[in-house]
PDB file of N, CA and C in Angstrom:
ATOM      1  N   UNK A   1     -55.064  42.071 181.393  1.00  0.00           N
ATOM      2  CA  UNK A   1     -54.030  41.225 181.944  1.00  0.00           C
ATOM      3  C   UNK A   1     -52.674  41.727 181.473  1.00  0.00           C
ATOM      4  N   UNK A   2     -51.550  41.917 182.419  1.00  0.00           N
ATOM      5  CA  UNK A   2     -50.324  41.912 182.169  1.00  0.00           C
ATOM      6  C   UNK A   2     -49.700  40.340 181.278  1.00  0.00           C
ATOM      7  N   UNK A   3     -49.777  39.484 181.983  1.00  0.00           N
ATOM      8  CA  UNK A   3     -49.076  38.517 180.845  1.00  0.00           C
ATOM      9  C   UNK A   3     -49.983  37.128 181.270  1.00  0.00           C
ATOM     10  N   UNK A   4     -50.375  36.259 180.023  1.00  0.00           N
ATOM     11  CA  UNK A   4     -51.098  35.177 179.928  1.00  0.00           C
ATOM     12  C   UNK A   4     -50.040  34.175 179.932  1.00  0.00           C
ATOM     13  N   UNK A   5     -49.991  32.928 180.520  1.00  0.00           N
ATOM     14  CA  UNK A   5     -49.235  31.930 180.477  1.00  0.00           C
ATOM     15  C   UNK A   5     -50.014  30.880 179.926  1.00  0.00           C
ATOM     16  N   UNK A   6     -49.886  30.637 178.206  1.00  0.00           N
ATOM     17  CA  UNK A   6     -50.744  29.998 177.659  1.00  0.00           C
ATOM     18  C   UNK A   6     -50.647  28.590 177.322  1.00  0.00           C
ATOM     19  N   UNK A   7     -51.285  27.608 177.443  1.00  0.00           N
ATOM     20  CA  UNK A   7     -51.116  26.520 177.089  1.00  0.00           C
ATOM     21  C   UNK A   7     -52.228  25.717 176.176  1.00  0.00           C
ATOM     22  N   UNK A   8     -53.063  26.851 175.864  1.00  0.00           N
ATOM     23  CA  UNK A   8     -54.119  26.667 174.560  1.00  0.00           C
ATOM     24  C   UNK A   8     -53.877  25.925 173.445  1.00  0.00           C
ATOM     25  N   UNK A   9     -54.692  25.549 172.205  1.00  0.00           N
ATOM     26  CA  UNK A   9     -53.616  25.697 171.125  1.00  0.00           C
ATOM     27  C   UNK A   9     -55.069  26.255 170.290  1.00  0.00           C
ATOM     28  N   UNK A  10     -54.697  26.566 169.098  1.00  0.00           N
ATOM     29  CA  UNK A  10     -55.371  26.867 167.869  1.00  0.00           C
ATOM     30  C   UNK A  10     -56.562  27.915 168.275  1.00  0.00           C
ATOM     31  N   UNK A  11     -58.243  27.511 168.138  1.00  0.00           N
ATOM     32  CA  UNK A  11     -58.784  28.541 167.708  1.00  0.00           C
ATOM     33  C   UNK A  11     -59.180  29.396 169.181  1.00  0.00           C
ATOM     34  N   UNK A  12     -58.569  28.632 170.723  1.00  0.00           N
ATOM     35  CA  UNK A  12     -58.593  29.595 171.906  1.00  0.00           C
ATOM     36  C   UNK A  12     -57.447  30.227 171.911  1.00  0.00           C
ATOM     37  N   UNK A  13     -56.279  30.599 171.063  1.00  0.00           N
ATOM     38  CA  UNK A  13     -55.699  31.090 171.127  1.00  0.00           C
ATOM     39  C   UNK A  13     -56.167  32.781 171.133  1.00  0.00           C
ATOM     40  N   UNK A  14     -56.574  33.249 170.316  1.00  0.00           N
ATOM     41  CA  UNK A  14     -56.894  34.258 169.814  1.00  0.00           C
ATOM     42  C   UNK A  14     -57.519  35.427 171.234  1.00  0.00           C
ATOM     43  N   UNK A  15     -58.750  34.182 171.931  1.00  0.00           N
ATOM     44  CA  UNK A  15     -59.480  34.247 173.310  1.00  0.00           C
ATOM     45  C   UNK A  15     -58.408  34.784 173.983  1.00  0.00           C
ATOM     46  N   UNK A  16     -57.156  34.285 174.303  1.00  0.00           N
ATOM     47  CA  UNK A  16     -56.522  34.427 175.322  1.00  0.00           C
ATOM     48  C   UNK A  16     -55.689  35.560 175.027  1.00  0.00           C
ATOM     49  N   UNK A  17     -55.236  35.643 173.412  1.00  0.00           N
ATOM     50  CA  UNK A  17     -54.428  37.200 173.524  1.00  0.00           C
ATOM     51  C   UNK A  17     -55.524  38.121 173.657  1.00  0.00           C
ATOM     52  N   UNK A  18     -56.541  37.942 173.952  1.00  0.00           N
ATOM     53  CA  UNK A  18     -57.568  39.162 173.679  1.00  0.00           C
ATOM     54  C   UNK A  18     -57.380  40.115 175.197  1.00  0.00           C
ATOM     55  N   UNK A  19     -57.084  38.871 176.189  1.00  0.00           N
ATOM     56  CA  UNK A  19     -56.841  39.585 177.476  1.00  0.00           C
ATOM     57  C   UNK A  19     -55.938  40.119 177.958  1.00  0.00           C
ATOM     58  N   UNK A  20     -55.333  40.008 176.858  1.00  0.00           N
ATOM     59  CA  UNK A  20     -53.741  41.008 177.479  1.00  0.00           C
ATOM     60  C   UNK A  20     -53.965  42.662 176.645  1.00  0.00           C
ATOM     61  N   UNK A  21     -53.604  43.434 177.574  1.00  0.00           N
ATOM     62  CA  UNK A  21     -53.354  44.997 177.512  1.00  0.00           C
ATOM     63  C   UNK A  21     -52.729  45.299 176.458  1.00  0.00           C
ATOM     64  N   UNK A  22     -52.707  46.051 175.613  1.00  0.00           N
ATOM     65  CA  UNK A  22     -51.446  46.448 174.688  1.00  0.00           C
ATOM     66  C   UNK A  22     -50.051  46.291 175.363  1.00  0.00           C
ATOM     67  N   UNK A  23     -49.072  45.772 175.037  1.00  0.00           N
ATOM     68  CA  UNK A  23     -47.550  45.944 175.441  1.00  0.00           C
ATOM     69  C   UNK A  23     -47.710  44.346 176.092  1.00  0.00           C
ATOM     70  N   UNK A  24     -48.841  43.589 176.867  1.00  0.00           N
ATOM     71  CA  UNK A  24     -48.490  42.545 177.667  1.00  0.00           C
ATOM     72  C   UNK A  24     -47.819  41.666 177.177  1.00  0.00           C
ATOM     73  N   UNK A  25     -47.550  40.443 177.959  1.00  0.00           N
ATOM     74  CA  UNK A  25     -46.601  39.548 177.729  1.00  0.00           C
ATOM     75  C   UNK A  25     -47.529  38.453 177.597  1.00  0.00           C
ATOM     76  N   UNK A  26     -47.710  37.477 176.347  1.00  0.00           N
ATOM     77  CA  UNK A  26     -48.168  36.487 176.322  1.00  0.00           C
ATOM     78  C   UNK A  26     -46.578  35.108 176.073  1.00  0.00           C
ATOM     79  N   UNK A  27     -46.855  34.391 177.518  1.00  0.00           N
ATOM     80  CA  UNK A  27     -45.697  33.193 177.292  1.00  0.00           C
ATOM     81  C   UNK A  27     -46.838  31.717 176.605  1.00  0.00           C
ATOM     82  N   UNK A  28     -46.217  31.573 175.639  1.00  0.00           N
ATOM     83  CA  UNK A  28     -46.788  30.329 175.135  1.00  0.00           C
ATOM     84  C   UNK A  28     -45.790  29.376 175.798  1.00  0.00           C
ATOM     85  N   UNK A  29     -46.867  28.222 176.523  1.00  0.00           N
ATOM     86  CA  UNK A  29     -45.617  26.936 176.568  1.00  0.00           C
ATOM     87  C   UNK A  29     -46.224  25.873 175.414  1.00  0.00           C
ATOM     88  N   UNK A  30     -47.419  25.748 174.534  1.00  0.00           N
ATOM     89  CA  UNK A  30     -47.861  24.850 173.655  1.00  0.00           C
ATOM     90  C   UNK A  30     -46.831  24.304 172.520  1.00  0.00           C
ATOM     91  N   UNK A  31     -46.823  23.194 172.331  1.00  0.00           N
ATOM     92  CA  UNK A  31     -45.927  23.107 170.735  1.00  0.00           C
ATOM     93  C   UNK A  31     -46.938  23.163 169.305  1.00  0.00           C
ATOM     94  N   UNK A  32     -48.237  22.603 169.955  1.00  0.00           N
ATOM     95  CA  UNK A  32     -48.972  22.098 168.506  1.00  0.00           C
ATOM     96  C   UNK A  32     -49.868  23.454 168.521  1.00  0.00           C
ATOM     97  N   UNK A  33     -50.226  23.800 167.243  1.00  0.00           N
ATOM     98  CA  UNK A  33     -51.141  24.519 167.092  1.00  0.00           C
ATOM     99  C   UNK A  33     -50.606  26.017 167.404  1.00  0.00           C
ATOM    100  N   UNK A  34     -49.647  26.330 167.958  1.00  0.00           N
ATOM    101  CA  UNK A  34     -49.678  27.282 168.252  1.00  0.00           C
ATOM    102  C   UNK A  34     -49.637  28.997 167.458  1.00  0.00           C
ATOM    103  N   UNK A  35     -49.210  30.165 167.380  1.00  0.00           N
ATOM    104  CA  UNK A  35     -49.113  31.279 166.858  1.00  0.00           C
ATOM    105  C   UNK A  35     -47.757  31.413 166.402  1.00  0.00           C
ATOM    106  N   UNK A  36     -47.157  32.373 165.133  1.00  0.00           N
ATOM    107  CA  UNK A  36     -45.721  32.356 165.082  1.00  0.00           C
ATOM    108  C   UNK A  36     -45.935  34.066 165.240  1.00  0.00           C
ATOM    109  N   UNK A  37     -44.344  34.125 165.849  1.00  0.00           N
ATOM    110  CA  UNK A  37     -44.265  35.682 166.362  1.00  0.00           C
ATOM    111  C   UNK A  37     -44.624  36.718 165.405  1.00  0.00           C
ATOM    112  N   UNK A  38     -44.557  36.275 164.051  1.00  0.00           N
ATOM    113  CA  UNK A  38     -45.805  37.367 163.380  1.00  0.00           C
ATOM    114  C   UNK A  38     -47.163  37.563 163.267  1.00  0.00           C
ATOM    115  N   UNK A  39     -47.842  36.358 163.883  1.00  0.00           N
ATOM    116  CA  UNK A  39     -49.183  36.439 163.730  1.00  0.00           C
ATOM    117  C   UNK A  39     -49.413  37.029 164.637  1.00  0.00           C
ATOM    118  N   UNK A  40     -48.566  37.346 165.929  1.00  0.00           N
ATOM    119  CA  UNK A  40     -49.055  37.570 167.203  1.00  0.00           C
ATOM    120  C   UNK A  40     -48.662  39.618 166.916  1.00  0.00           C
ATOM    121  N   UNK A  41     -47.339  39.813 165.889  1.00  0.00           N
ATOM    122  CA  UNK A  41     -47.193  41.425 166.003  1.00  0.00           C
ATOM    123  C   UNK A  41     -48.788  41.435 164.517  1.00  0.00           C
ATOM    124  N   UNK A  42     -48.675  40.213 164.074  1.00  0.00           N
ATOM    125  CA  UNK A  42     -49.787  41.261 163.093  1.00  0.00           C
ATOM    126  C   UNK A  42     -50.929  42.074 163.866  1.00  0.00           C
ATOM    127  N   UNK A  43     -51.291  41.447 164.886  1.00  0.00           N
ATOM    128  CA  UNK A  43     -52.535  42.223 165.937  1.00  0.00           C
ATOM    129  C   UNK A  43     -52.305  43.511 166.654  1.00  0.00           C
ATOM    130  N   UNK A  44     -51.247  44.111 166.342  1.00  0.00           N
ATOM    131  CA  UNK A  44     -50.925  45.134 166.203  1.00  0.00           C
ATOM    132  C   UNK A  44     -50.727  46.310 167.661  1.00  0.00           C
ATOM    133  N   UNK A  45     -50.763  44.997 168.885  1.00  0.00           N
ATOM    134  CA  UNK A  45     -50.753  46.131 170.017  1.00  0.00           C
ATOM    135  C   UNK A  45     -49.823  45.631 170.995  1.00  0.00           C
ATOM    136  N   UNK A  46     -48.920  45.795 170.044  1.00  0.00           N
ATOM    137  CA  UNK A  46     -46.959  45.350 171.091  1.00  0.00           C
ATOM    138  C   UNK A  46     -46.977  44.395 171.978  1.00  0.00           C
ATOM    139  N   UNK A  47     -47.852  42.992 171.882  1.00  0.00           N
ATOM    140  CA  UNK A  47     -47.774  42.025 172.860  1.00  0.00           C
ATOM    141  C   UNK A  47     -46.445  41.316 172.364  1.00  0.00           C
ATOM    142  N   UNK A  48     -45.750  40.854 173.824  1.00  0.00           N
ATOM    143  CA  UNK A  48     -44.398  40.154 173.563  1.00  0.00           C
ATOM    144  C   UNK A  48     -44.716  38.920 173.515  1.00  0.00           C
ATOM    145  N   UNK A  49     -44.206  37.824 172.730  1.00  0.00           N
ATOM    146  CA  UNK A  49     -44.722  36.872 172.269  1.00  0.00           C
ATOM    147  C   UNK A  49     -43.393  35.895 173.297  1.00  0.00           C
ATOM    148  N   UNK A  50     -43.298  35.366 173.613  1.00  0.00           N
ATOM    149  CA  UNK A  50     -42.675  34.332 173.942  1.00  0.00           C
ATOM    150  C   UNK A  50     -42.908  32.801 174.302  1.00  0.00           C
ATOM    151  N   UNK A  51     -42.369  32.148 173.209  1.00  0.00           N
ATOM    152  CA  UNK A  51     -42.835  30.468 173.408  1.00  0.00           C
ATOM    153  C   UNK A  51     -41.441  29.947 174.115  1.00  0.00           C
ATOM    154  N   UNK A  52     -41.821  29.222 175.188  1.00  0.00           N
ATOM    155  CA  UNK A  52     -40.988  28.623 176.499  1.00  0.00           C
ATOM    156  C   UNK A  52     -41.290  27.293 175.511  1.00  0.00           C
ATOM    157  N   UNK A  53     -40.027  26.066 175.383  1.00  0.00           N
ATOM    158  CA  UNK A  53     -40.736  24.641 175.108  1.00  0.00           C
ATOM    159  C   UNK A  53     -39.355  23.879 176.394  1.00  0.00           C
ATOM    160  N   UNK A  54     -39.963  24.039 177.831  1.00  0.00           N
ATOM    161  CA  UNK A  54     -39.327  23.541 178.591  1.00  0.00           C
ATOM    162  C   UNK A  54     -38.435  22.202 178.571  1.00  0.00           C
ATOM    163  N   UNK A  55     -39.193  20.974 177.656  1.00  0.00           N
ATOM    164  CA  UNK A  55     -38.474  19.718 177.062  1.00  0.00           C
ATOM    165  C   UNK A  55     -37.229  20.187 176.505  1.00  0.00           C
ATOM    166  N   UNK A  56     -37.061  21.015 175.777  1.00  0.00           N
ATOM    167  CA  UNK A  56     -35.875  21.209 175.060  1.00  0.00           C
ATOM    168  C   UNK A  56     -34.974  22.000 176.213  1.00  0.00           C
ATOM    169  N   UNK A  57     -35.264  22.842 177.160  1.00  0.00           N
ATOM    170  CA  UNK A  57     -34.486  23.673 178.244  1.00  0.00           C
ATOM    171  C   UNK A  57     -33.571  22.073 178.903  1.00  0.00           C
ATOM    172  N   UNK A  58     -34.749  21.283 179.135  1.00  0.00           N
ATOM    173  CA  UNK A  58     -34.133  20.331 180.173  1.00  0.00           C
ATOM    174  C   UNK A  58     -33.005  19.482 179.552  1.00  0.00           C
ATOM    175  N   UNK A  59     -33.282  19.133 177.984  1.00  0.00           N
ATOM    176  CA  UNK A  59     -32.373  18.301 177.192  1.00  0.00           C
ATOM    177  C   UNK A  59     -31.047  19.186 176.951  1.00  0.00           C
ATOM    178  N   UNK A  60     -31.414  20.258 176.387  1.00  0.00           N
ATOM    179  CA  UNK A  60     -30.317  21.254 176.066  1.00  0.00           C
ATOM    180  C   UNK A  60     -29.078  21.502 177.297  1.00  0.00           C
ATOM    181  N   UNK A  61     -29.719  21.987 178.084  1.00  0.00           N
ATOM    182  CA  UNK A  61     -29.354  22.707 179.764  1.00  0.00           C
ATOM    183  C   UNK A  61     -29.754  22.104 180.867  1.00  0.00           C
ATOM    184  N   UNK A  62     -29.686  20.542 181.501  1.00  0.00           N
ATOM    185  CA  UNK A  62     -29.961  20.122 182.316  1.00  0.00           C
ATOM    186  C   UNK A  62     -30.357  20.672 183.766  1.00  0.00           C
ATOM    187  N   UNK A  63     -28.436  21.710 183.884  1.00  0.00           N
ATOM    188  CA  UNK A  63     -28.888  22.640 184.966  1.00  0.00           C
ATOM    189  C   UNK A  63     -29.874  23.584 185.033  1.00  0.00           C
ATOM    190  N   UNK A  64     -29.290  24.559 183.746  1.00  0.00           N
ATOM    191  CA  UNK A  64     -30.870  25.471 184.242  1.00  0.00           C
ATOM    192  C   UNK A  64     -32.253  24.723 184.100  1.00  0.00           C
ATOM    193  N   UNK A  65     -32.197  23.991 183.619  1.00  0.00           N
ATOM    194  CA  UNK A  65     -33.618  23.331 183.871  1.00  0.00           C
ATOM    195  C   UNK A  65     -34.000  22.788 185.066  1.00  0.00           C
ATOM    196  N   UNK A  66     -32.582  22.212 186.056  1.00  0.00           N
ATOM    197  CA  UNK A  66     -33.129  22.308 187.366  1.00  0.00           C
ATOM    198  C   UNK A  66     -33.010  23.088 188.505  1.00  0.00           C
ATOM    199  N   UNK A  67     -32.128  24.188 188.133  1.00  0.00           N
ATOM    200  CA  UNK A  67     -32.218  25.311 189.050  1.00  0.00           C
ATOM    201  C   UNK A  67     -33.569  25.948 188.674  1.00  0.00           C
ATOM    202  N   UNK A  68     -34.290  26.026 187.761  1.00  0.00           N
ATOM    203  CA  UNK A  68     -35.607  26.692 187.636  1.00  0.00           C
ATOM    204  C   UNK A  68     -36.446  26.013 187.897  1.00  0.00           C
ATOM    205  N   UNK A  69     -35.902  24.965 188.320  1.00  0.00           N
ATOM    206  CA  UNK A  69     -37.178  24.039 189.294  1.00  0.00           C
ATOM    207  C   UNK A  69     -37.366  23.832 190.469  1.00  0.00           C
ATOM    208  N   UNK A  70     -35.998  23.958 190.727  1.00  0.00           N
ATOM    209  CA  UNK A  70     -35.586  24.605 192.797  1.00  0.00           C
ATOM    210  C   UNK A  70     -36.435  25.859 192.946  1.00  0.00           C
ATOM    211  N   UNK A  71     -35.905  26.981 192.480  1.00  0.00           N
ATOM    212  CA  UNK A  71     -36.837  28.015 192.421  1.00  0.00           C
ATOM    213  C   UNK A  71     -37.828  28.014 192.647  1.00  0.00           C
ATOM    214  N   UNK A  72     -38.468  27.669 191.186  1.00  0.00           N
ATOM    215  CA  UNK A  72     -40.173  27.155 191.096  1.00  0.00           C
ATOM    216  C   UNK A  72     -40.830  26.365 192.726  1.00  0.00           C
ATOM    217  N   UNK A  73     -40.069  25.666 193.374  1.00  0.00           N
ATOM    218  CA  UNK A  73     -40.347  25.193 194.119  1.00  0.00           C
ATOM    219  C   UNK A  73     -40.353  25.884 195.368  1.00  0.00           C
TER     220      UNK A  73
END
């Protein structure tokens, strides 16, 4: 897999980076349980780690939170 859009938490985590390629992109949207961006380089095969926590996009940035929902749509 190029990039997993994960919403796992804890011990399927691991499951799901397993399917990404070296270099892929794993987006976490989970809050609980999840991986911190070193546990994810300790595995050692350049997956980009990125945790999205959309609640905070929408509180922070109202707009972009709803222009990325026009989009999305």
């Amino acid at each position: 897999m190029d990039v997993v859009l994960n919403s796992l938490a804890r011990e399927f985590i691991p499951s799901s980076l397993s399917t990404l390629k070296p270099g892929g992109r794993f987006v976490e949207l989970g809050r609980t349980g999840i991986w911190s961006e070193a546990q994810v380089a300790a595995l050692g095969r350049g997956i980009r780690y990125y945790p999205v926590f959309f609640a905070d996009t929408c509180r922070e940035q109202p707009r972009l939170a709803q222009s990325m929902l026009v989009d999305l749509l």
